[in-house]
PDB file of N, CA and C in Angstrom:
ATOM      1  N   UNK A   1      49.519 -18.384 -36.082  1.00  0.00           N
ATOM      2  CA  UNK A   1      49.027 -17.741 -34.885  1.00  0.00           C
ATOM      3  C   UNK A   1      49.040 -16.224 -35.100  1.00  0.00           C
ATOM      4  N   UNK A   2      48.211 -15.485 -34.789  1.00  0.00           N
ATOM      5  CA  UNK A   2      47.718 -14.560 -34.589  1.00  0.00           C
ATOM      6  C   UNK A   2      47.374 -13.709 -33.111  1.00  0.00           C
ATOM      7  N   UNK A   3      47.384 -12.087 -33.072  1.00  0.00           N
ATOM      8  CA  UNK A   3      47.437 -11.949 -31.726  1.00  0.00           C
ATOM      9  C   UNK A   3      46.519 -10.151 -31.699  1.00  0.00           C
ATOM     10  N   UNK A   4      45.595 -10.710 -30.991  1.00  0.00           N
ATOM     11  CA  UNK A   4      44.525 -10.035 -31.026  1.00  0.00           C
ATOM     12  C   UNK A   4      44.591  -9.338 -29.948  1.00  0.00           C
ATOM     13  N   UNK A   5      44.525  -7.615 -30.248  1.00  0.00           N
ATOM     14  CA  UNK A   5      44.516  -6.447 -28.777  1.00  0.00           C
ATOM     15  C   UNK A   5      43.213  -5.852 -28.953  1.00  0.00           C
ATOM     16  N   UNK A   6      42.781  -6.016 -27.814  1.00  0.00           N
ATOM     17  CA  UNK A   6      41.462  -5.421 -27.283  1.00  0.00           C
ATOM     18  C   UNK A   6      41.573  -4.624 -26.002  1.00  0.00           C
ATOM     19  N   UNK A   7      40.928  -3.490 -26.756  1.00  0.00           N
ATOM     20  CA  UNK A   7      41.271  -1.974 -26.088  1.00  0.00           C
ATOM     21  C   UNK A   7      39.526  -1.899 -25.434  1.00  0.00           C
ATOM     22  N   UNK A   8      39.950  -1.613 -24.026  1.00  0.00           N
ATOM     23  CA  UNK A   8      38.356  -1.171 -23.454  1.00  0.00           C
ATOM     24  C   UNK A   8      38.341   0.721 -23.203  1.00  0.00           C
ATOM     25  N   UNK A   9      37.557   0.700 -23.713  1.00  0.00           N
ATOM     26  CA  UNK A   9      37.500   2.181 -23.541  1.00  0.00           C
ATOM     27  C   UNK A   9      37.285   3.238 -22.609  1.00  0.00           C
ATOM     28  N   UNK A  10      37.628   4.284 -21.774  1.00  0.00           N
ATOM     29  CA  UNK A  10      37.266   4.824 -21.479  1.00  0.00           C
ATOM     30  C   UNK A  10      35.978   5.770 -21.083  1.00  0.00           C
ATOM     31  N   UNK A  11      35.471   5.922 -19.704  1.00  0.00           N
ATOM     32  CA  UNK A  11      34.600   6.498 -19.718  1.00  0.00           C
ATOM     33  C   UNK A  11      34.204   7.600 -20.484  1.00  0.00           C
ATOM     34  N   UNK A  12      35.189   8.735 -20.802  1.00  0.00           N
ATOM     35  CA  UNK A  12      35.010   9.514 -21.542  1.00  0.00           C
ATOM     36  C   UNK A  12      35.558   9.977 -23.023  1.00  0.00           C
ATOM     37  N   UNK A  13      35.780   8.470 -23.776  1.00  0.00           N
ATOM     38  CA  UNK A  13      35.960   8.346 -25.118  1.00  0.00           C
ATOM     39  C   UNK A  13      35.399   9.050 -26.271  1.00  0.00           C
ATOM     40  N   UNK A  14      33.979   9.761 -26.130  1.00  0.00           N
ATOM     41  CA  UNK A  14      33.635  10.474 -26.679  1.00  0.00           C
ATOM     42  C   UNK A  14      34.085  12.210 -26.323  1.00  0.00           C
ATOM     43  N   UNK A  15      34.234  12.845 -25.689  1.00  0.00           N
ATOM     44  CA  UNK A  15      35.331  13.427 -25.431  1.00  0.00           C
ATOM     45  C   UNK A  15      37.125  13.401 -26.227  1.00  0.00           C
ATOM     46  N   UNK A  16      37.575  12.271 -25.373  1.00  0.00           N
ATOM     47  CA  UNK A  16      39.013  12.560 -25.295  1.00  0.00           C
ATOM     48  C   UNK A  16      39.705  12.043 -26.979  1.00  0.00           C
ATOM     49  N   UNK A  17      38.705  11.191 -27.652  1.00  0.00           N
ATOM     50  CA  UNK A  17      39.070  10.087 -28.668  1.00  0.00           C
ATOM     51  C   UNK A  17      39.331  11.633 -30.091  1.00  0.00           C
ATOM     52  N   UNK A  18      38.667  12.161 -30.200  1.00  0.00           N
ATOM     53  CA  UNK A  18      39.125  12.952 -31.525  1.00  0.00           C
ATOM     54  C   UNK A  18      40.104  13.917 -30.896  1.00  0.00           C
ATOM     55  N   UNK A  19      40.599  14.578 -30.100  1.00  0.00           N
ATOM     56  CA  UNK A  19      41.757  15.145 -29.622  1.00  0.00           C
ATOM     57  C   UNK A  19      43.239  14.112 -30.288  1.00  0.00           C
ATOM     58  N   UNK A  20      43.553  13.047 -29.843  1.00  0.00           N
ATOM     59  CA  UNK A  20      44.208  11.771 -30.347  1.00  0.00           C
ATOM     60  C   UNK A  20      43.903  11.559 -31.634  1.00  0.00           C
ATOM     61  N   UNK A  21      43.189  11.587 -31.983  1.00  0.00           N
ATOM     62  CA  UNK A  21      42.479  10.636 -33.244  1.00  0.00           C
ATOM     63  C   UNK A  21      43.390  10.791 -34.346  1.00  0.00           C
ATOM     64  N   UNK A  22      43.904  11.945 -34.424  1.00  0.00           N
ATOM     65  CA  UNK A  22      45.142  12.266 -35.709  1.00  0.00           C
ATOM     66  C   UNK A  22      46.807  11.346 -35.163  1.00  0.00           C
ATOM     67  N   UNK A  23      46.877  11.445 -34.142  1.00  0.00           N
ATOM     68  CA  UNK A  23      48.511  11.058 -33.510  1.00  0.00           C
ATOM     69  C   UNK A  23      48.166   9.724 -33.474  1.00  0.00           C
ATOM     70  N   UNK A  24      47.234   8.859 -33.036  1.00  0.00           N
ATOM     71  CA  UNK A  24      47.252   7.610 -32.908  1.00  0.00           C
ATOM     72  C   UNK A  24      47.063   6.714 -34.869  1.00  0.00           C
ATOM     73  N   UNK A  25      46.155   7.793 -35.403  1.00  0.00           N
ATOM     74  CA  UNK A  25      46.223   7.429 -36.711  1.00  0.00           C
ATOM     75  C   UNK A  25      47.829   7.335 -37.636  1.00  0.00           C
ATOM     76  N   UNK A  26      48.158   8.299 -37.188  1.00  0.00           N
ATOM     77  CA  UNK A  26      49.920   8.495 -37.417  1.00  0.00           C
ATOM     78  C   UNK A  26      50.773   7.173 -36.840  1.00  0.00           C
ATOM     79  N   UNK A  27      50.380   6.858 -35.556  1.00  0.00           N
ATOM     80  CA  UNK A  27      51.284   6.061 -35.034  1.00  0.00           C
ATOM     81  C   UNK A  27      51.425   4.264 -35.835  1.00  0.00           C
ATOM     82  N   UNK A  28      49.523   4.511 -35.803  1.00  0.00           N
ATOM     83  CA  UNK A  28      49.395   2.674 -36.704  1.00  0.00           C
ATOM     84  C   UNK A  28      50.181   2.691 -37.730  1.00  0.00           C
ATOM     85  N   UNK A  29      50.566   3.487 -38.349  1.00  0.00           N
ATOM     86  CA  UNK A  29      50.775   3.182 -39.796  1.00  0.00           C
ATOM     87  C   UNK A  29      51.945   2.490 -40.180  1.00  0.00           C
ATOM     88  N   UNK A  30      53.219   2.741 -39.358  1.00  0.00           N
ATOM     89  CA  UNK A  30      54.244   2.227 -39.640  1.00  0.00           C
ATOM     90  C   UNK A  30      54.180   0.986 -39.203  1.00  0.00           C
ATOM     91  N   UNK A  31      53.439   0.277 -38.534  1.00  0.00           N
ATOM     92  CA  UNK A  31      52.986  -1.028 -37.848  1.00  0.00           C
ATOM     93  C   UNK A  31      52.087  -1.612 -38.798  1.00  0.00           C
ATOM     94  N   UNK A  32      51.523  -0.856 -39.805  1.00  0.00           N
ATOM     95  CA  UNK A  32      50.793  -1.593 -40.822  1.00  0.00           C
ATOM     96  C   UNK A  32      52.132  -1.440 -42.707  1.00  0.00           C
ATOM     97  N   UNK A  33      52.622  -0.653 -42.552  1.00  0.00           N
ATOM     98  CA  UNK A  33      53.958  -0.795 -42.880  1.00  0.00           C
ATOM     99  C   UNK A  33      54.587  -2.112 -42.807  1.00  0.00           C
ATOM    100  N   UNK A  34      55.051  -2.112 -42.076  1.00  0.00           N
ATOM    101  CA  UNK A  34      55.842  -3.196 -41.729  1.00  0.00           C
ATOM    102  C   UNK A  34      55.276  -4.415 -41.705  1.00  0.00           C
ATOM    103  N   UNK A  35      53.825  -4.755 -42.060  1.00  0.00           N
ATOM    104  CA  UNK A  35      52.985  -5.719 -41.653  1.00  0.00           C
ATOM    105  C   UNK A  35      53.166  -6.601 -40.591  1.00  0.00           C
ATOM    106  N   UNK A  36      53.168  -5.829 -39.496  1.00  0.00           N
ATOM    107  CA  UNK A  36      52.778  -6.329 -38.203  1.00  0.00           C
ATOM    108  C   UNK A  36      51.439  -5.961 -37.711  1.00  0.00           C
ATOM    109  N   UNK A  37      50.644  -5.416 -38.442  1.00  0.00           N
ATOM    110  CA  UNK A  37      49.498  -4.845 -38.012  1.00  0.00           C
ATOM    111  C   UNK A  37      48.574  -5.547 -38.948  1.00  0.00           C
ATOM    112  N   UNK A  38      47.803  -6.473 -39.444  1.00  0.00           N
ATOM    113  CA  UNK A  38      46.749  -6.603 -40.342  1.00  0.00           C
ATOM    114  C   UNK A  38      45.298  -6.110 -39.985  1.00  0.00           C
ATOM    115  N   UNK A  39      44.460  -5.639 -39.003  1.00  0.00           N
ATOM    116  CA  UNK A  39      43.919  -5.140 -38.739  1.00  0.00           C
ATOM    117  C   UNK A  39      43.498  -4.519 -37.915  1.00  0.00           C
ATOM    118  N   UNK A  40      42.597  -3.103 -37.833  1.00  0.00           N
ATOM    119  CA  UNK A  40      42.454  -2.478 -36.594  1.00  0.00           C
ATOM    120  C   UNK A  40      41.171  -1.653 -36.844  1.00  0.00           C
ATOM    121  N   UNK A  41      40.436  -1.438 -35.462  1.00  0.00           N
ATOM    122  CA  UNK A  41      38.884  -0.627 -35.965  1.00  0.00           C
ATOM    123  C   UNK A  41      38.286  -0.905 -34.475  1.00  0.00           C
ATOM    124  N   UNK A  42      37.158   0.132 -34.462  1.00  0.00           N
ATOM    125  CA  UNK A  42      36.288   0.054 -33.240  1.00  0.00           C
ATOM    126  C   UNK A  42      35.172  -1.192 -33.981  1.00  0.00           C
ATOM    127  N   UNK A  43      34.389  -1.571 -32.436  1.00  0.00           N
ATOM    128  CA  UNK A  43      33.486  -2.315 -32.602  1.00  0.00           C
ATOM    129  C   UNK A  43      32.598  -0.773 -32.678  1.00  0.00           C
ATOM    130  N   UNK A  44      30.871  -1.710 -33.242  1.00  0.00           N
ATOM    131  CA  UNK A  44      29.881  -0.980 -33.843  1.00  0.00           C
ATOM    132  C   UNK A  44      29.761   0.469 -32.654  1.00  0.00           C
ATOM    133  N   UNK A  45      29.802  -0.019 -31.189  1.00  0.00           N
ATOM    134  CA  UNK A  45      29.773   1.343 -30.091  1.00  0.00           C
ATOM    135  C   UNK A  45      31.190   1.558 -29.343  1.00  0.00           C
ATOM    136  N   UNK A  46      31.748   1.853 -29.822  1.00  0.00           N
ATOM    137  CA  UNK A  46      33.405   2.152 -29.043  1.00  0.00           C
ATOM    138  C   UNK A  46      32.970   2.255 -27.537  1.00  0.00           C
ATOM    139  N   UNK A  47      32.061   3.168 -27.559  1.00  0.00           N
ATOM    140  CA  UNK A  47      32.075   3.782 -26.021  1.00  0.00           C
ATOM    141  C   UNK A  47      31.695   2.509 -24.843  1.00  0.00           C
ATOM    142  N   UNK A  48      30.759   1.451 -25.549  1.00  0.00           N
ATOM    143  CA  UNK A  48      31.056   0.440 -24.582  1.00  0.00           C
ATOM    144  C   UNK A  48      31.352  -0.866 -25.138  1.00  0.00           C
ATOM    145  N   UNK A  49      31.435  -1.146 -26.288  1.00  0.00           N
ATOM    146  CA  UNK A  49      32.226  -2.244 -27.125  1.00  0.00           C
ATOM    147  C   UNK A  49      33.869  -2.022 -27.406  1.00  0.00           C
ATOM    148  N   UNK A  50      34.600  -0.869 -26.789  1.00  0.00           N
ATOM    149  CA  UNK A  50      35.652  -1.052 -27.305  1.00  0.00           C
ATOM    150  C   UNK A  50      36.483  -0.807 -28.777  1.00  0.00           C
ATOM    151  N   UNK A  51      37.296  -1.337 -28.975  1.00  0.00           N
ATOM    152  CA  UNK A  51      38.144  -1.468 -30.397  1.00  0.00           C
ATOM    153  C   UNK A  51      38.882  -3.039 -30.357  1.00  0.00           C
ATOM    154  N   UNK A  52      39.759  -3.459 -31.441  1.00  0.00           N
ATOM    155  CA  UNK A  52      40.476  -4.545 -31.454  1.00  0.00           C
ATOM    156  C   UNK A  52      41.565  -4.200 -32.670  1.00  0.00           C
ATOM    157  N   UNK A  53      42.470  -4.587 -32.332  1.00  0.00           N
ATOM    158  CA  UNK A  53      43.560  -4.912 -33.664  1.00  0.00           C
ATOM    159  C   UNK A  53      43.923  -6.060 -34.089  1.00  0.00           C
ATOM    160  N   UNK A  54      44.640  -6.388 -35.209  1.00  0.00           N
ATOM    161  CA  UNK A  54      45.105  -8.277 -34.944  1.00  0.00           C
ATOM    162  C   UNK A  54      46.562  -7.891 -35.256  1.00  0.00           C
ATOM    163  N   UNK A  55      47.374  -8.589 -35.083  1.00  0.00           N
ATOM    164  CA  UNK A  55      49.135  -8.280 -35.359  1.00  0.00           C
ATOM    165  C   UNK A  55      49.259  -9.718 -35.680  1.00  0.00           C
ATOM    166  N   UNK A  56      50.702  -9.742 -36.221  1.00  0.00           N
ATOM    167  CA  UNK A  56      51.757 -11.022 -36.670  1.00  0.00           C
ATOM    168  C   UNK A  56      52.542 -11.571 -35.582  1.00  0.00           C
ATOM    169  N   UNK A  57      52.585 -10.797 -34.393  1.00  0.00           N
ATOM    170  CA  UNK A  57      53.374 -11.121 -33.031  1.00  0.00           C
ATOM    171  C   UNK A  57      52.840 -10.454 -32.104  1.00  0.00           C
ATOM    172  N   UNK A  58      53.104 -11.174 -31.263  1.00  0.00           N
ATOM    173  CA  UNK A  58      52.496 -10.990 -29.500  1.00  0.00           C
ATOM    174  C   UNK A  58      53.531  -9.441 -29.080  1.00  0.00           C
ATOM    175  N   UNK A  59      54.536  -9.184 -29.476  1.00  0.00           N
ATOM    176  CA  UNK A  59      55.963  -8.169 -29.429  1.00  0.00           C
ATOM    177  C   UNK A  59      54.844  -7.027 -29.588  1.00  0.00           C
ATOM    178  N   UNK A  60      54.618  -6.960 -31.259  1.00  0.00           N
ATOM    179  CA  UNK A  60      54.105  -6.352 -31.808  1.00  0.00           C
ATOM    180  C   UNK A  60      52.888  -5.446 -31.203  1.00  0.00           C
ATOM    181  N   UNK A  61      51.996  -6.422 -30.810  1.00  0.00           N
ATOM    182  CA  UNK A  61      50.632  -5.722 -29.973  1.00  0.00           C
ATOM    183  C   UNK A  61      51.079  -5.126 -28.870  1.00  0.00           C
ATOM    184  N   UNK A  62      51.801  -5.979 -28.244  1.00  0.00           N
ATOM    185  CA  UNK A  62      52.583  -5.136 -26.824  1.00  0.00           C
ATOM    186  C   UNK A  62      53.124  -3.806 -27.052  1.00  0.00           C
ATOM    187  N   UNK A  63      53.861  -3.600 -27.660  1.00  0.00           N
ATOM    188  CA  UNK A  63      54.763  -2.467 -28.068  1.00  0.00           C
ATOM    189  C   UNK A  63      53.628  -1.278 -28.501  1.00  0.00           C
ATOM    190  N   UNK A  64      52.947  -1.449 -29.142  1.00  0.00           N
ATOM    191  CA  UNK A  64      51.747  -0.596 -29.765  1.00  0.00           C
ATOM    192  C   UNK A  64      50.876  -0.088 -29.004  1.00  0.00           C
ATOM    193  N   UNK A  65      50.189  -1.337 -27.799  1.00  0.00           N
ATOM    194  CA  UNK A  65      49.284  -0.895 -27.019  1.00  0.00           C
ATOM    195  C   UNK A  65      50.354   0.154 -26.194  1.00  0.00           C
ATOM    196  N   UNK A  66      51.308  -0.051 -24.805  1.00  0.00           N
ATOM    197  CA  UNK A  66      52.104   0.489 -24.282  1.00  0.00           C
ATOM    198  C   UNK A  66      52.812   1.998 -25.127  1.00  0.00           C
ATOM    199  N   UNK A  67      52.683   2.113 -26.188  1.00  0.00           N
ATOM    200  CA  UNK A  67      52.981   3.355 -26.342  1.00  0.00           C
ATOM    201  C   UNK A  67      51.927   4.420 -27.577  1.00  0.00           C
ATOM    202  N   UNK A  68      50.746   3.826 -27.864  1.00  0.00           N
ATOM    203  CA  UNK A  68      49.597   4.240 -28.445  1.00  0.00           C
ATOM    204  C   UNK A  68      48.911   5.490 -27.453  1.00  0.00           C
ATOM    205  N   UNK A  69      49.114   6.576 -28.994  1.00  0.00           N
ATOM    206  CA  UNK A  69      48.182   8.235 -28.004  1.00  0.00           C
ATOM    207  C   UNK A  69      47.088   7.740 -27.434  1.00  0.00           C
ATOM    208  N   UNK A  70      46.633   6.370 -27.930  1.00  0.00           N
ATOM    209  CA  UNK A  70      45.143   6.462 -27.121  1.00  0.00           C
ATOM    210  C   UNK A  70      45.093   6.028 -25.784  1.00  0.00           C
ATOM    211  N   UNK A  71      46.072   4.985 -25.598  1.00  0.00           N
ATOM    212  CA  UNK A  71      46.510   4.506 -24.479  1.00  0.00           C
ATOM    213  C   UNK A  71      47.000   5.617 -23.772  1.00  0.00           C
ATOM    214  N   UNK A  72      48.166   6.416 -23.753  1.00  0.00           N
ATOM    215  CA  UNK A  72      49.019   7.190 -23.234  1.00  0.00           C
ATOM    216  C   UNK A  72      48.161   8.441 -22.543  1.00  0.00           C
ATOM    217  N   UNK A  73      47.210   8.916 -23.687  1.00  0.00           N
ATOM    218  CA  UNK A  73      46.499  10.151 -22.997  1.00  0.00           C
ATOM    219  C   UNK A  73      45.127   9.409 -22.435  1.00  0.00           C
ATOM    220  N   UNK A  74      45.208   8.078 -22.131  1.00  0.00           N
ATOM    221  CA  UNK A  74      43.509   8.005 -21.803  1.00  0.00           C
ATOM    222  C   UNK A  74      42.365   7.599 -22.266  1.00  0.00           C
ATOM    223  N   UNK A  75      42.455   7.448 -23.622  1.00  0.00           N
ATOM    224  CA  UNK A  75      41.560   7.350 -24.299  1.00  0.00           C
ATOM    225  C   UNK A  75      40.742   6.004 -23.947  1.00  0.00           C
ATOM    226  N   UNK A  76      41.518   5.096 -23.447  1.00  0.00           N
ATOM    227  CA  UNK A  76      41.430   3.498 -23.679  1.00  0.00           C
ATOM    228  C   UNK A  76      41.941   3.540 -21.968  1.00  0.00           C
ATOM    229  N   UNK A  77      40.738   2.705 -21.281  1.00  0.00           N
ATOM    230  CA  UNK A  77      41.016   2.580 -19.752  1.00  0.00           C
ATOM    231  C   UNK A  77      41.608   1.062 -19.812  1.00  0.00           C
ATOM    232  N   UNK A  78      41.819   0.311 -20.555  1.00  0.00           N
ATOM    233  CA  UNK A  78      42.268  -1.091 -20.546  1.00  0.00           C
ATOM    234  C   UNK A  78      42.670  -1.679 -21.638  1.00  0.00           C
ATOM    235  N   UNK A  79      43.550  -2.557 -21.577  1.00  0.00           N
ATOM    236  CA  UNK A  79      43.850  -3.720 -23.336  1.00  0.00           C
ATOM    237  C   UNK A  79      44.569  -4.972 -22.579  1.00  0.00           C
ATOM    238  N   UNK A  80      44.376  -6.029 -23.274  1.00  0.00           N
ATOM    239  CA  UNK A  80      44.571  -7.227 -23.531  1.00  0.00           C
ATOM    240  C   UNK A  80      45.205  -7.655 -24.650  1.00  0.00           C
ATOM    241  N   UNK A  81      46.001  -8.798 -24.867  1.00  0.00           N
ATOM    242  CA  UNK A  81      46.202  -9.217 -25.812  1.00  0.00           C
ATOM    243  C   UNK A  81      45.873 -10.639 -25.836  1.00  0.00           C
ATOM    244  N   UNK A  82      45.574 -11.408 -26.659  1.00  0.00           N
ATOM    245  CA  UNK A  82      45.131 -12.756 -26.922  1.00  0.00           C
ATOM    246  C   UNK A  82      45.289 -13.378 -28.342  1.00  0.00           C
ATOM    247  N   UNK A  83      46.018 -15.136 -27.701  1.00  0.00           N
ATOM    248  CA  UNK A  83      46.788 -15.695 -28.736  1.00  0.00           C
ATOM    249  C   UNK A  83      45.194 -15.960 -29.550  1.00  0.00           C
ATOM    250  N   UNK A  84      45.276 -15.722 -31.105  1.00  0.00           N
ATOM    251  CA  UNK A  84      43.917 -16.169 -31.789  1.00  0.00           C
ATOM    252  C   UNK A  84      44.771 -17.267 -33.298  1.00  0.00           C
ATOM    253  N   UNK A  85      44.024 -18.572 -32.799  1.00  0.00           N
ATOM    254  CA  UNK A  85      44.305 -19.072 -33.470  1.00  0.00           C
ATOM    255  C   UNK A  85      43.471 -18.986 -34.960  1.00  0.00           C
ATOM    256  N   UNK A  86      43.677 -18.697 -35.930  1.00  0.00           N
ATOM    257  CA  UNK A  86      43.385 -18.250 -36.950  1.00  0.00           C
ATOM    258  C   UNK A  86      42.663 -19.611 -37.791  1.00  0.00           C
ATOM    259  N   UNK A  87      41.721 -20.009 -38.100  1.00  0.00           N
ATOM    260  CA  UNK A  87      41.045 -21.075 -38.812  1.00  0.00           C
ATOM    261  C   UNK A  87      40.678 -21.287 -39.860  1.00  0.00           C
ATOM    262  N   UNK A  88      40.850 -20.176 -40.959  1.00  0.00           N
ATOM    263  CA  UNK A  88      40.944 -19.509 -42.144  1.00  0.00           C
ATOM    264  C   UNK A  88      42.159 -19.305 -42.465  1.00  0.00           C
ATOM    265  N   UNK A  89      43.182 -19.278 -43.121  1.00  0.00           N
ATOM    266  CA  UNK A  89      44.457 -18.396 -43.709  1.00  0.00           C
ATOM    267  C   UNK A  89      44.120 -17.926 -45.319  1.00  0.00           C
ATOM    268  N   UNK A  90      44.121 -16.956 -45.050  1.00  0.00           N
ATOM    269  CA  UNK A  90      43.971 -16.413 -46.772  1.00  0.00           C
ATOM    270  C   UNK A  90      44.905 -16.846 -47.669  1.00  0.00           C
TER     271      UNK A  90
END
């Protein structure tokens, strides 16, 4: 199992998103460190497709979304997390 965060973006993401863009890049890393993070990226239009990450635990996404610069200053007006059952394993 797998656990998928989907970040909806903000009205004014083009704006507020490169202000953040260095601190939130800082923040993933130790979460991809630790491999609790296996992936993360905007869809093709952030501004109305959003972003998504996938994590190793439901903890994991929680903890990240709740204290992520993008979350914190705005960047991201919403997130979810969702159990994804994985149908592939590498």
């Amino acid at each position: 199992m797998k656990y998928v965060l989907l970040y909806e973006s903000a009205g004014d993401v083009a704006e507020k998103a490169p202000t953040h863009q260095a601190a939130h890049n800082a923040y993933w890393r130790p979460f991809r460190e630790r491999r609790e993070l296996l992936l993360i990226g905007p869809f093709g239009d952030p501004q109305s497709q959003g972003a998504m990450s996938v994590f190793t635990t439901r903890e994991a996404a929680e903890e990240f979304a709740r204290n992520d610069p993008f979350v914190v200053n705005g960047v991201v007006r919403s997130w979810e997390v969702r159990e994804w059952d994985e149908a592939v394993d590498p």
